[in-house]
Protein backbone atom coordinates (compact mmCIF):
# COMPACT_ATOMS: atom_id res chain seq x y z
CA UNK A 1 1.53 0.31 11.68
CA UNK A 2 0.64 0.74 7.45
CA UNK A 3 -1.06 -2.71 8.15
CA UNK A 4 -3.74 -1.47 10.81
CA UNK A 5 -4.03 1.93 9.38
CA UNK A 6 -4.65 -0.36 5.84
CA UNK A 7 -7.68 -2.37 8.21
CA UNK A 8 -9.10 0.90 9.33
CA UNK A 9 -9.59 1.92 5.71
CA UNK A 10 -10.56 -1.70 4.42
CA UNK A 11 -12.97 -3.10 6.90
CA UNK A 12 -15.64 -0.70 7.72
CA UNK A 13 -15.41 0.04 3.64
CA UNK A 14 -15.93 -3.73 3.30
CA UNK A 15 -19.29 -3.40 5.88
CA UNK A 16 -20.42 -0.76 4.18
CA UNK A 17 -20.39 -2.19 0.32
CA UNK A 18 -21.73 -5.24 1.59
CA UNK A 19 -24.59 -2.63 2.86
CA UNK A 20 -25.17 -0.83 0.26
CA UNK A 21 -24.90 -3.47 -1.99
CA UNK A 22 -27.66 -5.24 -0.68
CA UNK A 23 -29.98 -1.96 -0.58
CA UNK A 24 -29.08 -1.57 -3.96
CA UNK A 25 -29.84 -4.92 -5.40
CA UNK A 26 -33.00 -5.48 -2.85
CA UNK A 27 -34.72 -2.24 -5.41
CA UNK A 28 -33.07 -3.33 -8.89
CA UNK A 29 -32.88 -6.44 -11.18
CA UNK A 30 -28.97 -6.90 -12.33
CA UNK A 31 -30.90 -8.40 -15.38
CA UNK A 32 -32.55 -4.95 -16.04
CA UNK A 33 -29.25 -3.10 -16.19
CA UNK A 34 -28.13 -1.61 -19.27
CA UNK A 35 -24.75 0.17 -20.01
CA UNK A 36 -24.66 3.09 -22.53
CA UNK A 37 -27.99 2.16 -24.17
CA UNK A 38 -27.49 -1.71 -24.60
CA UNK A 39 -28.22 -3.94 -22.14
CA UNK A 40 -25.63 -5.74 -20.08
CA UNK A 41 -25.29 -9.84 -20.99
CA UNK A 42 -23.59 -10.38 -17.77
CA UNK A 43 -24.81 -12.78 -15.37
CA UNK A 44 -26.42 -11.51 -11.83
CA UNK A 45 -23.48 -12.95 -9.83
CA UNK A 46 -21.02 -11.13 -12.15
CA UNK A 47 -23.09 -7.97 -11.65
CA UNK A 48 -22.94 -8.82 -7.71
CA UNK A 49 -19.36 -9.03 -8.12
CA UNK A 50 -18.61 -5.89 -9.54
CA UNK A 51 -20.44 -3.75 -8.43
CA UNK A 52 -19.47 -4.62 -5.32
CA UNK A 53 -16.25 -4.05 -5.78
CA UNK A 54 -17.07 -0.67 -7.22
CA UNK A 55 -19.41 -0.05 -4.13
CA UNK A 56 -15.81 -1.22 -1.84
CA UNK A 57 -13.52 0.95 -3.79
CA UNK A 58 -15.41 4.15 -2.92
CA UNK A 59 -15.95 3.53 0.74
CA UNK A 60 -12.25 2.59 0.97
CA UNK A 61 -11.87 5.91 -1.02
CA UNK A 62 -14.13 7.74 1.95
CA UNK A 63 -12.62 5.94 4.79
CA UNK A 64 -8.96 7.21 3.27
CA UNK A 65 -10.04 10.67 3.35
CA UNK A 66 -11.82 10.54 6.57
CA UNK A 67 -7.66 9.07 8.17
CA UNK A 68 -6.22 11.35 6.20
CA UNK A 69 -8.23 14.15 7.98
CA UNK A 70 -7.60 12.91 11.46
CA UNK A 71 -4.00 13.33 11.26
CA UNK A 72 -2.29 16.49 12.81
CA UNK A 73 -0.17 18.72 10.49
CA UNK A 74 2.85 17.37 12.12
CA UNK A 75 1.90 13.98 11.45
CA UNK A 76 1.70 14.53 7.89
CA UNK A 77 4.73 16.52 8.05
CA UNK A 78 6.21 13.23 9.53
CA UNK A 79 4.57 11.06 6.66
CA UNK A 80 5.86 13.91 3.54
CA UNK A 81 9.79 13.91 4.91
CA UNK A 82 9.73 10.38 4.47
């Protein structure tokens, strides 16, 4: 059961970075980013990559929250005695 409740966070969190990460990227240049005032040296793909995996960690953040929020209070008096 952790496993599919662990795909119901992961998946549409994965669908949705890949989303937003190509509405981001369609508007800005990864070359054109800059990071505290200095511009970034990284490659595009690296830039791809982690902001993708930035974009992926908050919608797996938001599609935690939004399970957690489904559950009855006894069901997470169920999870808390455990």
């Amino acid at each position: 059961m952790p496993y599919k409740r662990l795909m119901w966070i992961a998946w549409p969190a994965f669908l949705a970075a890949a989303v937003l990460e190509m509405m981001v990227f369609a508007v800005l240049d990864p070359e054109s980013l800059s990071l505290l005032g200095s511009r970034l040296n990284w490659s595009r793909e690296a830039v791809y990559t982690v902001t993708f995996f930035i974009f992926w960690a908050m919608m797996m953040t938001s599609s935690a929250l939004t399970l957690l929020l489904s559950l009855s209070s006894r069901e997470i008096n169920q999870h808390v005695r455990r």
